[in-house]
C-alpha atoms as a PDB file:
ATOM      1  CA  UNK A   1      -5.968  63.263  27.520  1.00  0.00           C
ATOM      2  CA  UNK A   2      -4.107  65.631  29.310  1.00  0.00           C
ATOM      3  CA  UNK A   3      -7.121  66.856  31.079  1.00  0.00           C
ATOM      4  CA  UNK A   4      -7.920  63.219  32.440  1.00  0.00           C
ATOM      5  CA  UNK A   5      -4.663  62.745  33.187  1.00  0.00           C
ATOM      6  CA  UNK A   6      -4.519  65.548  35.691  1.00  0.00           C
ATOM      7  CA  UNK A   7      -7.767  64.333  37.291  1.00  0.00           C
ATOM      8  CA  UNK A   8      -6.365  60.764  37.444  1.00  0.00           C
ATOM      9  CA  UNK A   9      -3.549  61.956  39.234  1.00  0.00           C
ATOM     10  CA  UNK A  10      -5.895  64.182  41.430  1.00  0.00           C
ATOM     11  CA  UNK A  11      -7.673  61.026  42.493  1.00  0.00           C
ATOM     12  CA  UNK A  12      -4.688  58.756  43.009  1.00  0.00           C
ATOM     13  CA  UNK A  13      -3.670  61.486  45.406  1.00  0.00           C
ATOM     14  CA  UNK A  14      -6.508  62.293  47.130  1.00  0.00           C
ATOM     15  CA  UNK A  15      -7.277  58.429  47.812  1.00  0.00           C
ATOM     16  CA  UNK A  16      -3.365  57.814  48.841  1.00  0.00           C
ATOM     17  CA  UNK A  17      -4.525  60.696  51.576  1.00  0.00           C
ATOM     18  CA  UNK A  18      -8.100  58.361  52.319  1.00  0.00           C
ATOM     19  CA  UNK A  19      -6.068  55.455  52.947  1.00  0.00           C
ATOM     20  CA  UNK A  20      -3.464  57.450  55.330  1.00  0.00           C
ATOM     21  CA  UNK A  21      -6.012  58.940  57.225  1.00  0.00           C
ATOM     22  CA  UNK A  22      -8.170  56.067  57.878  1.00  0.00           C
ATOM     23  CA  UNK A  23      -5.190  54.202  59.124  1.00  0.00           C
ATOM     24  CA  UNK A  24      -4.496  56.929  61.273  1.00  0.00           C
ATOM     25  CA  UNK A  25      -7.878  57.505  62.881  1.00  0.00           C
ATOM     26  CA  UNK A  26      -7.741  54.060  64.529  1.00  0.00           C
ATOM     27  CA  UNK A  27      -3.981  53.930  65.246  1.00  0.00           C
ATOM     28  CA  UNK A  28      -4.289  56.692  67.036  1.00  0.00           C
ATOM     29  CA  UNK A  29      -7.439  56.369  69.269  1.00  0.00           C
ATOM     30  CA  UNK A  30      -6.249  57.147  72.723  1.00  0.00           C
ATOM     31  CA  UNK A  31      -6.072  53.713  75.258  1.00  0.00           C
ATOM     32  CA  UNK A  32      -4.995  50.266  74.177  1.00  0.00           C
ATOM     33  CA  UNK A  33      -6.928  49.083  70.852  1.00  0.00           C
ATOM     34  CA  UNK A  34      -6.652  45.501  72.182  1.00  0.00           C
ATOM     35  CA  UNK A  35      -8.204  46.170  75.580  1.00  0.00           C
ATOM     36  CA  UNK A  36     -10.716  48.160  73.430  1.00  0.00           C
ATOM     37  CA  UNK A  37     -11.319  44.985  71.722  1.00  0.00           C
ATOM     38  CA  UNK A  38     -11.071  42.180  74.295  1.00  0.00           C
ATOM     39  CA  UNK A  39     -12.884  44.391  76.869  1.00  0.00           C
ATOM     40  CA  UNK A  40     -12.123  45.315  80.359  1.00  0.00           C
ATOM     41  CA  UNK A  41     -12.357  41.558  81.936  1.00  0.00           C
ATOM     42  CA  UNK A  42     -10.177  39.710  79.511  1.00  0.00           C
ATOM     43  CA  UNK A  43      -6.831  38.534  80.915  1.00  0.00           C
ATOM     44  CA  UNK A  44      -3.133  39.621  79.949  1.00  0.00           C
ATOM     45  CA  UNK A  45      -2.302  36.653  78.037  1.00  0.00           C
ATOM     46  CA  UNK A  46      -6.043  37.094  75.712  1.00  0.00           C
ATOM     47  CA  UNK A  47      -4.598  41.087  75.388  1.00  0.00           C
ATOM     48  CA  UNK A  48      -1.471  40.046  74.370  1.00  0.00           C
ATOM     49  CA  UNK A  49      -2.465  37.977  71.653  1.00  0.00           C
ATOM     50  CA  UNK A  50      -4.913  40.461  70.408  1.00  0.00           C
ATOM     51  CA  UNK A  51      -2.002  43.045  70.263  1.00  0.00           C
ATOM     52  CA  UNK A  52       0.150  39.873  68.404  1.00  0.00           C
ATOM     53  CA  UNK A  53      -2.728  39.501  65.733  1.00  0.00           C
ATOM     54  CA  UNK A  54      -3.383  43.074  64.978  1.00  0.00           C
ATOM     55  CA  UNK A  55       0.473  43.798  64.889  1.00  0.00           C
ATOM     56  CA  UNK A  56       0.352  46.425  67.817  1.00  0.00           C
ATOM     57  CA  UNK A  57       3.480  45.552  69.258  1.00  0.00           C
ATOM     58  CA  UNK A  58       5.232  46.573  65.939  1.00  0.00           C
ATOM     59  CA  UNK A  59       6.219  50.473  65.166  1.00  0.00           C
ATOM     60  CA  UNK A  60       3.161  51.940  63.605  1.00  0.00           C
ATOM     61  CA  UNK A  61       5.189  52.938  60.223  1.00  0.00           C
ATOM     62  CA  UNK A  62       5.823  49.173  59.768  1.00  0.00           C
ATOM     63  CA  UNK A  63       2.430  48.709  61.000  1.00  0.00           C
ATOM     64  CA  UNK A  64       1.068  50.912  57.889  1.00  0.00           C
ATOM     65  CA  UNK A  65       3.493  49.580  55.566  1.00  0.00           C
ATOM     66  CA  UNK A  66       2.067  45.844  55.634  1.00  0.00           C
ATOM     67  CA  UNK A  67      -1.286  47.406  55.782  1.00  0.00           C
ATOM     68  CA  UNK A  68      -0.807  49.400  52.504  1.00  0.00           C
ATOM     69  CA  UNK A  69       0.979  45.732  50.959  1.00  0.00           C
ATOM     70  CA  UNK A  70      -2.649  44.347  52.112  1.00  0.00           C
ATOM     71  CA  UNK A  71      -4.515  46.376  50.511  1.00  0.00           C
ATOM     72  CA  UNK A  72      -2.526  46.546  47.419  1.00  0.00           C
ATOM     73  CA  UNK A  73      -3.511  42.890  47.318  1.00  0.00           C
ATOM     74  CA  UNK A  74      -6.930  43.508  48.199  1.00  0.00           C
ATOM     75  CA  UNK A  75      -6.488  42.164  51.845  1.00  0.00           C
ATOM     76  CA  UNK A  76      -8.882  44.598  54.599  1.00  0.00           C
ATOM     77  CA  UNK A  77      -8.012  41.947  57.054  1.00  0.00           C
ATOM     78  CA  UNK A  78     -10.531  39.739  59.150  1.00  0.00           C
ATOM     79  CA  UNK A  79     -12.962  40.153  61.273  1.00  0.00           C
ATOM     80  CA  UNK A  80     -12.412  39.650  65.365  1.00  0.00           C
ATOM     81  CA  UNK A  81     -15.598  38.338  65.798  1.00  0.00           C
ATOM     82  CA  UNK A  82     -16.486  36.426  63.234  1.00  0.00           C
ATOM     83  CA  UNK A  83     -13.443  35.339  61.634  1.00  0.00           C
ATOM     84  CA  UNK A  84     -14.596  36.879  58.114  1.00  0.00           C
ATOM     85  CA  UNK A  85     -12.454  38.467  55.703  1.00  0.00           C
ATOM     86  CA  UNK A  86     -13.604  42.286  55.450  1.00  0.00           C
ATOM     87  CA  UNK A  87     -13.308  42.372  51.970  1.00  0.00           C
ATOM     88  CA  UNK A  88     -16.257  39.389  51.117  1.00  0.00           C
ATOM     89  CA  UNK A  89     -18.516  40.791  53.994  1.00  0.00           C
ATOM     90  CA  UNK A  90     -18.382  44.658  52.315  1.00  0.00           C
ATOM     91  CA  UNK A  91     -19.085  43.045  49.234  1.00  0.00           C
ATOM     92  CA  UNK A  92     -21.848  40.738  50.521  1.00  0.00           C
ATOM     93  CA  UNK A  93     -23.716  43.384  51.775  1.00  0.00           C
ATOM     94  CA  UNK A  94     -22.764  46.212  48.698  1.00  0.00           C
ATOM     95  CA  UNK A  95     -25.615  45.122  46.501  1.00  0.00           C
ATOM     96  CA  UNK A  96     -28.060  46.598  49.556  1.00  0.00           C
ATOM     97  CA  UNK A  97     -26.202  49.103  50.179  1.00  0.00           C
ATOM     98  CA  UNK A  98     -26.523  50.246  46.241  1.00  0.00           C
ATOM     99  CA  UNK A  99     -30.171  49.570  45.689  1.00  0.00           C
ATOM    100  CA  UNK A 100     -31.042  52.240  48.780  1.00  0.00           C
ATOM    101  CA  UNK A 101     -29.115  54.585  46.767  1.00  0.00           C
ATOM    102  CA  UNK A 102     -30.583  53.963  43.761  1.00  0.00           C
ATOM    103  CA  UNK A 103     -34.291  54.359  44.946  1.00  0.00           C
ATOM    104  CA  UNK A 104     -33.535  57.251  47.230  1.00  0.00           C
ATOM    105  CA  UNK A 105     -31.807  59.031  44.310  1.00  0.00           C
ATOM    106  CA  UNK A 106     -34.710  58.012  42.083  1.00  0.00           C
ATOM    107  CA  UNK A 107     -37.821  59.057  44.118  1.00  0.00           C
ATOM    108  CA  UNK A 108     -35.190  62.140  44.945  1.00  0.00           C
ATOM    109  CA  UNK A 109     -34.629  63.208  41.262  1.00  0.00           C
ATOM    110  CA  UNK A 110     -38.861  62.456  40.008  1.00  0.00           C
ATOM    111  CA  UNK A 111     -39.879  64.390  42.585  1.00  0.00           C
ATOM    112  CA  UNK A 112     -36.996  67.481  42.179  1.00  0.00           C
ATOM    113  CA  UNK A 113     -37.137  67.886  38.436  1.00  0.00           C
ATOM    114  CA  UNK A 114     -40.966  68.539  37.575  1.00  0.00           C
ATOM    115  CA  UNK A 115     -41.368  70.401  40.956  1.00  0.00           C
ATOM    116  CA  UNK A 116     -38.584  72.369  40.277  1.00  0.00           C
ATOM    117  CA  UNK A 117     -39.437  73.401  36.454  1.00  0.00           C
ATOM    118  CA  UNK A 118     -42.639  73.805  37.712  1.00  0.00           C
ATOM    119  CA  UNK A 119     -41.602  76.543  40.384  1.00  0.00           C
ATOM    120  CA  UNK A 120     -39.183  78.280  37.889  1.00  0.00           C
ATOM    121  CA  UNK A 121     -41.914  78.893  35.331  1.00  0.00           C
ATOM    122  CA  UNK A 122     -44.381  80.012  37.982  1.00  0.00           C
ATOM    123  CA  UNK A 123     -41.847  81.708  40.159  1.00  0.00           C
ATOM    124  CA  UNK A 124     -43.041  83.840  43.096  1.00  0.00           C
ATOM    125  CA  UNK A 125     -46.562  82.314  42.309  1.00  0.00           C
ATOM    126  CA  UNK A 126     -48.616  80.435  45.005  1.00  0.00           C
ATOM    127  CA  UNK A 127     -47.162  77.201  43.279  1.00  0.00           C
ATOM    128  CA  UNK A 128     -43.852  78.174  43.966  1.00  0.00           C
ATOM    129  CA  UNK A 129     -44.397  79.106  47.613  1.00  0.00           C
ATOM    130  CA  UNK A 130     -46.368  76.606  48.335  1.00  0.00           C
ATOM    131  CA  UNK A 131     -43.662  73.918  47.241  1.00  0.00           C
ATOM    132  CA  UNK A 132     -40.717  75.508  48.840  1.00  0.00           C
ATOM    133  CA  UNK A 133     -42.657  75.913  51.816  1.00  0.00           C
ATOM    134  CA  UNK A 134     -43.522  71.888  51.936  1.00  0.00           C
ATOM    135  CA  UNK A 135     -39.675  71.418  50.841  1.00  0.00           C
ATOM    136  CA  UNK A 136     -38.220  73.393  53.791  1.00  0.00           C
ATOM    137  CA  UNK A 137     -40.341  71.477  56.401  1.00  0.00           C
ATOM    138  CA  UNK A 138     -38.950  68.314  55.387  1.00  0.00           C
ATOM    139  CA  UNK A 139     -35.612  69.381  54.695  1.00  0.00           C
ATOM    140  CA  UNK A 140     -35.706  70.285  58.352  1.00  0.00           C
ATOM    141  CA  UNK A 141     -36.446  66.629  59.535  1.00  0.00           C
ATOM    142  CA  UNK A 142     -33.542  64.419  60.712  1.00  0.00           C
ATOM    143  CA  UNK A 143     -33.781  61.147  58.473  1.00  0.00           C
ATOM    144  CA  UNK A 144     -34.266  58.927  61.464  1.00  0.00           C
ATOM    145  CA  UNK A 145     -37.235  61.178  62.437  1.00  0.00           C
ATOM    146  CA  UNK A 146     -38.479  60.605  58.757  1.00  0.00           C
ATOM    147  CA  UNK A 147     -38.440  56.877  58.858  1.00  0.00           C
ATOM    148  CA  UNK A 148     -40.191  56.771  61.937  1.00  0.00           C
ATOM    149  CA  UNK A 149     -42.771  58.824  61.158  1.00  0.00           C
ATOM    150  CA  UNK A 150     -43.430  56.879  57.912  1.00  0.00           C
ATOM    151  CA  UNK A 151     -43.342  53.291  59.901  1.00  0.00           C
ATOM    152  CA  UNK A 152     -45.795  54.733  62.547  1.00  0.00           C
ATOM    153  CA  UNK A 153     -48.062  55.938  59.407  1.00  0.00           C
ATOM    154  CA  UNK A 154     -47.595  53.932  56.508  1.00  0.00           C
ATOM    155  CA  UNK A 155     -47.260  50.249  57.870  1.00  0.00           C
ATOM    156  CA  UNK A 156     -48.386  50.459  61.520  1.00  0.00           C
ATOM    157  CA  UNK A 157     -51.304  52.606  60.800  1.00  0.00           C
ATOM    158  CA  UNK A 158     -52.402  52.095  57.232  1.00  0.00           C
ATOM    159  CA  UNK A 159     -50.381  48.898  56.594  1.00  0.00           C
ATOM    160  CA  UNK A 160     -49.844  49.305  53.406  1.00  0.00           C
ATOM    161  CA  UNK A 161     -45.722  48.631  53.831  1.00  0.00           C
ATOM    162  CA  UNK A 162     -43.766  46.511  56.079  1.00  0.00           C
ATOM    163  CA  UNK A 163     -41.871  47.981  58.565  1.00  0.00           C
ATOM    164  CA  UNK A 164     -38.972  46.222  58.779  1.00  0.00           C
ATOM    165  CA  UNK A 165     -37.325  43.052  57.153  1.00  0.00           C
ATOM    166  CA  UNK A 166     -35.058  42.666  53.978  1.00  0.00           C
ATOM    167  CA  UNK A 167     -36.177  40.328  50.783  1.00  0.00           C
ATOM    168  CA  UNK A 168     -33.430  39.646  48.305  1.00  0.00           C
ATOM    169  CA  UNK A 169     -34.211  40.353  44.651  1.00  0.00           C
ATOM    170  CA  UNK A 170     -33.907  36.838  43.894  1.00  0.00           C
ATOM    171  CA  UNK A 171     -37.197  36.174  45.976  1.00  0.00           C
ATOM    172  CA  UNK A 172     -39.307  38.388  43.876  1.00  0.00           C
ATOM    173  CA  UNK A 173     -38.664  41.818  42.469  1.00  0.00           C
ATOM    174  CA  UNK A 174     -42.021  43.598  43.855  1.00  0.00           C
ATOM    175  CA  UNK A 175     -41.208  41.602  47.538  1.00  0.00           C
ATOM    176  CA  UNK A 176     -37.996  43.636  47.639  1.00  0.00           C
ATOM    177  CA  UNK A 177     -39.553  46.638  46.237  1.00  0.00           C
ATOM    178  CA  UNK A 178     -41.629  46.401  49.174  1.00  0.00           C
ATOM    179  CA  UNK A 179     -38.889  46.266  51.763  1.00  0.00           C
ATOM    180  CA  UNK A 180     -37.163  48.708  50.100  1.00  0.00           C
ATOM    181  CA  UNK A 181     -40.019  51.682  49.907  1.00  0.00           C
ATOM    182  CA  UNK A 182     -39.995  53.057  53.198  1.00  0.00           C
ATOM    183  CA  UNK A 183     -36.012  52.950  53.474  1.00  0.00           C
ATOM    184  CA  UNK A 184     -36.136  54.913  50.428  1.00  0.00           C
ATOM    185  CA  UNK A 185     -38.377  57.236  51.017  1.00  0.00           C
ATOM    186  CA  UNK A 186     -36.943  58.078  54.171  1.00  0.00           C
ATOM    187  CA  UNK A 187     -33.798  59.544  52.309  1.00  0.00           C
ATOM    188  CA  UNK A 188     -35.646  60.742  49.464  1.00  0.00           C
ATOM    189  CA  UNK A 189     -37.980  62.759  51.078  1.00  0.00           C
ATOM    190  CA  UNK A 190     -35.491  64.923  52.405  1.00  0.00           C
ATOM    191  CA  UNK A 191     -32.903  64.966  49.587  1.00  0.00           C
ATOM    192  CA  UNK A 192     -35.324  66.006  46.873  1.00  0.00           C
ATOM    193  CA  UNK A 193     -35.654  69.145  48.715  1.00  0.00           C
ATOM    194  CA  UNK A 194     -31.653  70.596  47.977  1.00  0.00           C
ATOM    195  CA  UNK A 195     -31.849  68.887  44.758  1.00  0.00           C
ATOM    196  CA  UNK A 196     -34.878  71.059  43.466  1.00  0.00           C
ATOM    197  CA  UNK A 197     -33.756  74.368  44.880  1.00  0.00           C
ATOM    198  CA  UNK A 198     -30.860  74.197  42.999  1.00  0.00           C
ATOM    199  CA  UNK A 199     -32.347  73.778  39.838  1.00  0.00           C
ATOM    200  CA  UNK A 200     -35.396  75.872  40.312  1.00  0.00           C
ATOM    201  CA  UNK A 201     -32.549  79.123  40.733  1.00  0.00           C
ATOM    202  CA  UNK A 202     -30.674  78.011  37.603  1.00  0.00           C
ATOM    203  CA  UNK A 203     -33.749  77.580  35.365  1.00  0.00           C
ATOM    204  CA  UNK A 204     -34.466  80.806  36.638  1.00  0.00           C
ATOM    205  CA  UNK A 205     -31.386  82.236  35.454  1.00  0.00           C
ATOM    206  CA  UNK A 206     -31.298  79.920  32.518  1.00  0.00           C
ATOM    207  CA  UNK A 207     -35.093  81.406  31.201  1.00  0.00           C
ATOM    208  CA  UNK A 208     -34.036  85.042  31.231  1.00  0.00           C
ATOM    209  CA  UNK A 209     -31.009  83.789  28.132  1.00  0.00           C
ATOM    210  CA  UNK A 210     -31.153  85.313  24.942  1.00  0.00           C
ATOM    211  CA  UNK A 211     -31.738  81.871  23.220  1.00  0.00           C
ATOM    212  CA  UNK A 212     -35.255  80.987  25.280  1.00  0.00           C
ATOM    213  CA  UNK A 213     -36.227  84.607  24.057  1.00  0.00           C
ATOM    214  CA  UNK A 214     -35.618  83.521  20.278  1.00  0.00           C
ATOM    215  CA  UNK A 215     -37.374  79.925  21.085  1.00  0.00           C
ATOM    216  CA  UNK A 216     -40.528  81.819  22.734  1.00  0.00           C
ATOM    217  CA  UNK A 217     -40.523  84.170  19.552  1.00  0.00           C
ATOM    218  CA  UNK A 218     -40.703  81.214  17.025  1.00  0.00           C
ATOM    219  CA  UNK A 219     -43.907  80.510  18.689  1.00  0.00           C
ATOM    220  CA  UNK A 220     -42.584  76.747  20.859  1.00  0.00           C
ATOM    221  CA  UNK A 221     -44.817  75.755  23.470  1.00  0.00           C
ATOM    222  CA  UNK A 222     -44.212  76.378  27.038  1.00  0.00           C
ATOM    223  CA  UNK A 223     -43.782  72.655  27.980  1.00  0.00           C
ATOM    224  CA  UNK A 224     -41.054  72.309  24.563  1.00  0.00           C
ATOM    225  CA  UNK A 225     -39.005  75.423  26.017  1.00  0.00           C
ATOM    226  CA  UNK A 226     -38.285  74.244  29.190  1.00  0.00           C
ATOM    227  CA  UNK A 227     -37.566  70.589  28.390  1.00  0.00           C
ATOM    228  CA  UNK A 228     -35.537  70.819  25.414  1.00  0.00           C
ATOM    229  CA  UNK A 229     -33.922  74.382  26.001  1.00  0.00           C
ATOM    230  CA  UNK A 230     -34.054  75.015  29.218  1.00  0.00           C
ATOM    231  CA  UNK A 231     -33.344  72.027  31.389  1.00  0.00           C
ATOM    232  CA  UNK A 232     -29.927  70.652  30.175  1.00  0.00           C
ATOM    233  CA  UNK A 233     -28.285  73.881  30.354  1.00  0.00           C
ATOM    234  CA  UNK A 234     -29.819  74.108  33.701  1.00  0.00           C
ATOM    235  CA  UNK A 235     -28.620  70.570  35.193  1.00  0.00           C
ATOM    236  CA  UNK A 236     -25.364  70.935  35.709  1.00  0.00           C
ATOM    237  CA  UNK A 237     -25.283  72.121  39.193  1.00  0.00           C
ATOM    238  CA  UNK A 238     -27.874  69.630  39.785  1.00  0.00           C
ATOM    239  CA  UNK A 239     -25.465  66.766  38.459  1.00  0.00           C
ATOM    240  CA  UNK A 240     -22.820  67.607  40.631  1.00  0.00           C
ATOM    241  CA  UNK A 241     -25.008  67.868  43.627  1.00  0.00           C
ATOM    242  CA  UNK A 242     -26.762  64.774  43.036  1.00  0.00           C
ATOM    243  CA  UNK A 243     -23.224  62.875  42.966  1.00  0.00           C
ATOM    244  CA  UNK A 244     -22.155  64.393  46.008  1.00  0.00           C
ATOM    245  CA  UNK A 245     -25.274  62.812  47.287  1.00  0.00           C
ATOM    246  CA  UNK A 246     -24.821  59.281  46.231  1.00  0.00           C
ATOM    247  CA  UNK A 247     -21.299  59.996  47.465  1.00  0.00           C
ATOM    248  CA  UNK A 248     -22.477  61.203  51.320  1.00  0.00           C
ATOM    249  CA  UNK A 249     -25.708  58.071  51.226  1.00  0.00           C
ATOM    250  CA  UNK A 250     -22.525  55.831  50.676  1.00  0.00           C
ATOM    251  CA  UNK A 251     -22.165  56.028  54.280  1.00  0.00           C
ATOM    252  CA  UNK A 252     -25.475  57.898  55.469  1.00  0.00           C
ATOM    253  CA  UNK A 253     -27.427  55.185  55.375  1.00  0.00           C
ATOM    254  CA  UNK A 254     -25.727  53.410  58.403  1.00  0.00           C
ATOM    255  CA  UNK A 255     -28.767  54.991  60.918  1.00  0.00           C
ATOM    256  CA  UNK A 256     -31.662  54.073  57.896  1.00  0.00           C
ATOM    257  CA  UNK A 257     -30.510  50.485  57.369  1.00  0.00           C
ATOM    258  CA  UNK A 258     -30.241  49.829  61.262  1.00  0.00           C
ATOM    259  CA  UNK A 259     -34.284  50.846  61.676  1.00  0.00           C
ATOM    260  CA  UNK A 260     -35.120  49.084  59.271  1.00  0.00           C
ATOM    261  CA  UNK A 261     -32.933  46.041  59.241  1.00  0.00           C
ATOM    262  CA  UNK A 262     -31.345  45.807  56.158  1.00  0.00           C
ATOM    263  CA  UNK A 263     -28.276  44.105  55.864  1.00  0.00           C
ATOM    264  CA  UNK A 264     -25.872  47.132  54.414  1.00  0.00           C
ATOM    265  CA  UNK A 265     -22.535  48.332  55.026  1.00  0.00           C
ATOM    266  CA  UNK A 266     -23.667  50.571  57.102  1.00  0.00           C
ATOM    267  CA  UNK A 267     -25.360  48.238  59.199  1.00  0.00           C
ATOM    268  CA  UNK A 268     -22.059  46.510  59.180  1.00  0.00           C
ATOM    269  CA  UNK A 269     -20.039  49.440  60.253  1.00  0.00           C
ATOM    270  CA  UNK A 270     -22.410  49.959  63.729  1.00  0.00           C
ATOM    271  CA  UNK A 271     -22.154  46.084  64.172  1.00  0.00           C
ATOM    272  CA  UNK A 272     -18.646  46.549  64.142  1.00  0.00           C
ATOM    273  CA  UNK A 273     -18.575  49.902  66.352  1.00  0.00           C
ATOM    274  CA  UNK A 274     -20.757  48.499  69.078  1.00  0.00           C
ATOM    275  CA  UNK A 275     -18.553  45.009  68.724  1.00  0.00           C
ATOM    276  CA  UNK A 276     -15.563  46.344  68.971  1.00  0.00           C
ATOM    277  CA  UNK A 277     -14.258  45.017  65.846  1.00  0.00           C
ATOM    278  CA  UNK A 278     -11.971  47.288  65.064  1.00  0.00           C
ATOM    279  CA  UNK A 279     -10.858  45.673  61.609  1.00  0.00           C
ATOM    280  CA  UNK A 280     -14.244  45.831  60.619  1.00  0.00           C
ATOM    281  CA  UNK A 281     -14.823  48.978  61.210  1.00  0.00           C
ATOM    282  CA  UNK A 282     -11.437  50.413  59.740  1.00  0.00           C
ATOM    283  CA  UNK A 283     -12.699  48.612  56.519  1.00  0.00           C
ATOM    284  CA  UNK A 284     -15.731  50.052  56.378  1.00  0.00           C
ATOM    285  CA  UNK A 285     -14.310  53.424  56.652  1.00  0.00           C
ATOM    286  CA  UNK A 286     -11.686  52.932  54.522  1.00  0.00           C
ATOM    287  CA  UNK A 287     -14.100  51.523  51.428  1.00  0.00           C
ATOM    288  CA  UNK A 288     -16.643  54.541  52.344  1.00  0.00           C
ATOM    289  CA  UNK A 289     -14.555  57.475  51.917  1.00  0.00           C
ATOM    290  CA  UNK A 290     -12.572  55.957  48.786  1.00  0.00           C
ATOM    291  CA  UNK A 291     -16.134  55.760  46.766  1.00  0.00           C
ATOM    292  CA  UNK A 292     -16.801  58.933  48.068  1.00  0.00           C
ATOM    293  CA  UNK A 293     -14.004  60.411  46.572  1.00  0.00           C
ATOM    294  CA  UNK A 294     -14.159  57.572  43.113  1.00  0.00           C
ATOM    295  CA  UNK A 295     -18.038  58.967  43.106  1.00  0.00           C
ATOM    296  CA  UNK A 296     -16.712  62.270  42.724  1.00  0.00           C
ATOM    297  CA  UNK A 297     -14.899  61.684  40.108  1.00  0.00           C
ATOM    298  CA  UNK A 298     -16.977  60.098  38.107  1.00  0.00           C
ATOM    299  CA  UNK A 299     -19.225  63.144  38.169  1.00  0.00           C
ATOM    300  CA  UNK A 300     -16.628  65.825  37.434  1.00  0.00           C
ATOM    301  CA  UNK A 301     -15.721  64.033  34.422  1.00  0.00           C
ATOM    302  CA  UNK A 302     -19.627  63.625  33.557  1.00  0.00           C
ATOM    303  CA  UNK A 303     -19.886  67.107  34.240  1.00  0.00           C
ATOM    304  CA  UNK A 304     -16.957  68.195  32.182  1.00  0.00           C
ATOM    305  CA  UNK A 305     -18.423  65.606  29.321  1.00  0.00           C
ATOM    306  CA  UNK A 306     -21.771  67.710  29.766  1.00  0.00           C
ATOM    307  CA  UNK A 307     -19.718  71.085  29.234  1.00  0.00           C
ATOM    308  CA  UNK A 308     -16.532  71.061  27.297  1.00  0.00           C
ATOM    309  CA  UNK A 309     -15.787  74.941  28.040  1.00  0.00           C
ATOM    310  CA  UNK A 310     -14.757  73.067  31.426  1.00  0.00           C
ATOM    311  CA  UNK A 311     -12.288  70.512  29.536  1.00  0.00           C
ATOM    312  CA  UNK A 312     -10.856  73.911  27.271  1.00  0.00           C
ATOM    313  CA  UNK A 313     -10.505  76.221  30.402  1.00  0.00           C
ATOM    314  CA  UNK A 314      -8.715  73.531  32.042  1.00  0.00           C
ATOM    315  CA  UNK A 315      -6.467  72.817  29.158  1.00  0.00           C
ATOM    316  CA  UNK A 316      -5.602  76.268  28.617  1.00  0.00           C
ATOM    317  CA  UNK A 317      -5.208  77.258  32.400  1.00  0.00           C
END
């Protein structure tokens, strides 16, 4: 208990320092926010009342105040343009938003975990060149460039896909599927790279132990050794890194859901940006970095589930 307390005080900290900073980094933008808004043609008395609703002529530590009593009450204000709350149009779009990240991480993870047992039992082979050779060609592709290249080949070429378009789940599971494919393997295809590297090294560490010596010399197949024996000691690091990837996706896929017209937060964010809908887009920020840093959590305290010498060093430090 006292170990989760610590963390839970950790997090309350680090999100009280989220919330500060996002406030901040639109307070402080250099200009007037509500001839950033309004644009340059609008007239005095249109800027004034922009500066009335967004509570710019106030001092910005009363400013912050009522925007922390917001929040507390799960207020992120209302849009500029559209006259929608923040909160229901981040929520709206959320269930997107989560099913990229699922699919990425899921193509991600089937493709890192049998290539990457595969190169740490045939390491230095051809194998294992072969697939870190593939992996640091596409790990050196921009996303964007990905997704392209995929549209060009997979739906314009073979059309097998579509290439852009969003179908709701409720329309037909293998419809969204469909829609969802290229998205996904647009992230994947580049995240599966880190992701394997990472656990092809500690597999290799993990195989010279003295306990996958005693499990070769009771005569266990290959295939039995590095599942069962090999693999779970060997996934921590991968753990972590894979939750600091669903973390950083959180908010990555603002330039993936744009191509391909999916209606995510992070479409919603560059709606707002090129807008000008500055609410909007302090929301947006504001409910990406604080998952970031909740997702983060979550997977320390996964990771120190996984290992308890972490929870017992802890304690005694």
């Amino acid at each position: 208990m006292r170990y989760l307390g610590r963390k839970l005080l950790r997090l309350v900290l680090v999100v009280a320092a989220v919330t500060t900073l996002t406030f901040l980094l639109v307070a402080l933008l250099p200009g007037d926010i509500a001839y950033l808004v309004v644009g340059p043609t609008a007239t005095p008395t249109e800027v004034e009342a922009v500066r009335e609703q967004l509570g710019l002529n106030r001092p910005m530590l009363v400013r912050y105040g009522e925007w922390l009593a917001a929040l507390a009450q799960g207020d992120l204000g209302v849009s500029l343009r559209t006259s929608e709350p923040v909160g229901e149009a981040i929520l709206s779009r959320l269930p997107v938003t989560i099913e990229l990240m699922l699919l990425a991480q899921v193509i991600a993870v089937a493709l890192a975990v049998p290539l990457g047992v595969l190169c740490a039992y045939r390491q230095n082979r051809w194998v294992d060149r072969v697939v870190t050779l593939v992996g640091f060609a596409m790990i050196s592709v921009p996303p964007f460039v990905m997704a392209l290249v995929l549209i060009f080949t997979v739906s314009l070429r073979l059309g097998w896909l579509p290439a852009t378009g969003y179908v709701p789940l409720s329309e037909g599971l293998w419809a969204n599927l469909r829609t969802f494919a290229l998205p996904a393997l647009s992230i994947a295809l580049i995240e599966w790279v880190a992701l394997m590297r990472l656990l092809r090294n500690d597999m290799i560490v993990t195989l010279q132990e003295d306990f996958i010596a005693m499990a070769r010399a009771k005569g266990l197949p290959a295939w039995r050794i590095l599942l069962r024996h090999a693999l779970r000691p060997s996934s921590f690091s991968l753990i972590t890194i894979l939750g600091l990837q669903i973390g950083t996706l959180i908010g990555g896929t603002l330039i993936i859901e744009s191509i391909f017209a999916l209606p995510g937060i992070g479409r919603l964010l560059l709606t707002g940006i090129f807008s000008r809908d500055y609410v909007v887009v302090q929301g947006c920020i504001l409910f990406i970095a604080v998952a970031y840093v909740v997702i983060n959590f979550l997977v320390d305290l996964t990771y120190s589930f996984l290992d308890p010498r972490i929870r017992v060093g802890g304690r005694d430090g």
